[in-house]
C-alpha atoms as a PDB file:
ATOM      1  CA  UNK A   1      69.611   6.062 -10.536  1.00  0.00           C
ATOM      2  CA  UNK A   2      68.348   9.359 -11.776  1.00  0.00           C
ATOM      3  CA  UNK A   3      68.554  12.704  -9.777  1.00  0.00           C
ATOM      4  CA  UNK A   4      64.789  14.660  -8.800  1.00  0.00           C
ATOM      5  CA  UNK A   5      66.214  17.723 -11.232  1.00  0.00           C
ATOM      6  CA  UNK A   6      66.379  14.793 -13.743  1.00  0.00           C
ATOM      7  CA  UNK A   7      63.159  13.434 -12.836  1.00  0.00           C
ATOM      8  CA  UNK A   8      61.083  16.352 -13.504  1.00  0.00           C
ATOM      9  CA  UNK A   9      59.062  17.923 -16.240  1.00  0.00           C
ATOM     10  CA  UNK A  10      60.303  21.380 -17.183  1.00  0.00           C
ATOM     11  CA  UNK A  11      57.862  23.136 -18.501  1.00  0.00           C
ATOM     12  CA  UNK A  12      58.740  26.539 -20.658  1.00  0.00           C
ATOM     13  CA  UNK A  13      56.005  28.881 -20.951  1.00  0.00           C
ATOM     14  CA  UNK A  14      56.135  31.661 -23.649  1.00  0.00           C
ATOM     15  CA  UNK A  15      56.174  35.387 -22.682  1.00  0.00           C
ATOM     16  CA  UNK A  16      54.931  38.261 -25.009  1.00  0.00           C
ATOM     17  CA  UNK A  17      55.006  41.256 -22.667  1.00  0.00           C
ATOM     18  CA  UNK A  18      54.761  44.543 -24.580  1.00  0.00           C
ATOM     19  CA  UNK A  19      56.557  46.623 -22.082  1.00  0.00           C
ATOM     20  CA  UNK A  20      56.075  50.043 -23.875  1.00  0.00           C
ATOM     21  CA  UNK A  21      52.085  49.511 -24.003  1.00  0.00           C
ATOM     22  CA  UNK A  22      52.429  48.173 -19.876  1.00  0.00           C
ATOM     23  CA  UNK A  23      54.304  51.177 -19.450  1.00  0.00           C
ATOM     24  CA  UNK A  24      51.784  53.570 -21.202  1.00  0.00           C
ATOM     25  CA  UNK A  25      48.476  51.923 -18.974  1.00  0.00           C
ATOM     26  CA  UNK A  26      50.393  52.188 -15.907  1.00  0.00           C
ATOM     27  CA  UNK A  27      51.090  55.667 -16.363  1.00  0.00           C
ATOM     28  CA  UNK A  28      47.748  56.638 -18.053  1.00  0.00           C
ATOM     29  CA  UNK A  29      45.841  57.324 -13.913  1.00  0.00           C
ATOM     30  CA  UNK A  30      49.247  59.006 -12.679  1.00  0.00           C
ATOM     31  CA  UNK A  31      51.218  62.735 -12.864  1.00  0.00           C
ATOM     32  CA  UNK A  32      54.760  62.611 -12.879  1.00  0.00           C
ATOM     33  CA  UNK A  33      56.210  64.705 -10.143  1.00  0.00           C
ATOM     34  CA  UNK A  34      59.762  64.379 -11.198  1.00  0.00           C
ATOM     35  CA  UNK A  35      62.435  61.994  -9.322  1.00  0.00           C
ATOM     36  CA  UNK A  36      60.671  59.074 -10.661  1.00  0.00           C
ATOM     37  CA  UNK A  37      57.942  59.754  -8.470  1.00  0.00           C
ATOM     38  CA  UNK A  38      54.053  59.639  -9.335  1.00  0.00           C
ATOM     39  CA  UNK A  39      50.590  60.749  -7.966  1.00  0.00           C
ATOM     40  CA  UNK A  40      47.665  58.952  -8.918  1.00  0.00           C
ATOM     41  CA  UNK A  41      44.945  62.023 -10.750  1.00  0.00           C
ATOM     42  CA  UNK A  42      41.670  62.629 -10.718  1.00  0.00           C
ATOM     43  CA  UNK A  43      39.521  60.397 -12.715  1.00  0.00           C
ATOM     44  CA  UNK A  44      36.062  62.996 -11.967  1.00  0.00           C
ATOM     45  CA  UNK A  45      34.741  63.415 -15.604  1.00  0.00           C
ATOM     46  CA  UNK A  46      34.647  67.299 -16.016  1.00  0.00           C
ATOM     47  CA  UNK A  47      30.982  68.481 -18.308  1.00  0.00           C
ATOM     48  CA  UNK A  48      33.192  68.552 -21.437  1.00  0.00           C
ATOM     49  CA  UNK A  49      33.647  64.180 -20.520  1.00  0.00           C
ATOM     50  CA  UNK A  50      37.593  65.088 -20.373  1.00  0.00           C
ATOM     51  CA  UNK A  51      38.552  63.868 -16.945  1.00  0.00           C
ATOM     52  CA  UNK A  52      39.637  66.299 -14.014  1.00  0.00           C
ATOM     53  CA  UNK A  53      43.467  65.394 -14.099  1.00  0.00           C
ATOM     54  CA  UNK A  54      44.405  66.932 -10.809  1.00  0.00           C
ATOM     55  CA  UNK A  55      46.055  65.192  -7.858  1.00  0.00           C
ATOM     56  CA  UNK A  56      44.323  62.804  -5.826  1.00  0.00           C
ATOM     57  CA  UNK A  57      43.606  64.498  -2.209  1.00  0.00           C
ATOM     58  CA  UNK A  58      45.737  62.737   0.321  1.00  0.00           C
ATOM     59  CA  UNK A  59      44.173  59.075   0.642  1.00  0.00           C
ATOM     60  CA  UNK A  60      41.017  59.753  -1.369  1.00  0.00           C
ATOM     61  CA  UNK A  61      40.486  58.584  -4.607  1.00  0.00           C
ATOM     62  CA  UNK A  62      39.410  62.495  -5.861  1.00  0.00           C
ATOM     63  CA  UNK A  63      41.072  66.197  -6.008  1.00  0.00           C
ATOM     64  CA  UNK A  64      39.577  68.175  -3.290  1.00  0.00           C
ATOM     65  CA  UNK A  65      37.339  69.928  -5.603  1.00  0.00           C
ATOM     66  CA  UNK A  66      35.681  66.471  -6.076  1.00  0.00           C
ATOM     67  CA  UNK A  67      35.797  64.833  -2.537  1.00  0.00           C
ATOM     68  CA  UNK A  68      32.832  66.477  -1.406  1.00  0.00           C
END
C-alpha cells in the first residue's frame, strides 16, 4: 500500500531571480534614511524631465511642493 507523500506528483519549478536587479527596482522610487529605513520620493517630473526626488508628504503620493 503506498503512502499520499508517495502518491503524489512533485513538481519542481525553476527559479531565476536576479536579486541585485530586484534590489535596484525596489530601491529606484525610495531615499534611504539610514537604519535600513526608506521613504518613498517624489516621482513629479521637474521642466528639465528629471524627477523631483524629494520625500513623499506624509500619506500623499507627492512632496509638498507638488501636493497642491
Amino acid at each position: 500500500m503506498k503512502t499520499r507523500s508517495q502518491t503524489q506528483n512533485t513538481v519542481l519549478y525553476e527559479v531565476n531571480i536576479d536579486f541585485d536587479e530586484a534590489s535596484k527596482a525596489w530601491r529606484q522610487n525610495k531615499k534611504h534614511l539610514g537604519n535600513c529605513q526608506y521613504k518613498y520620493v517624489c516621482p513629479y517630473e521637474k521642466k528639465d524631465g528629471a524627477p523631483c526626488g524629494k520625500a513623499c508628504y506624509k500619506q500623499s503620493q507627492y512632496c509638498w511642493t507638488h501636493t497642491r
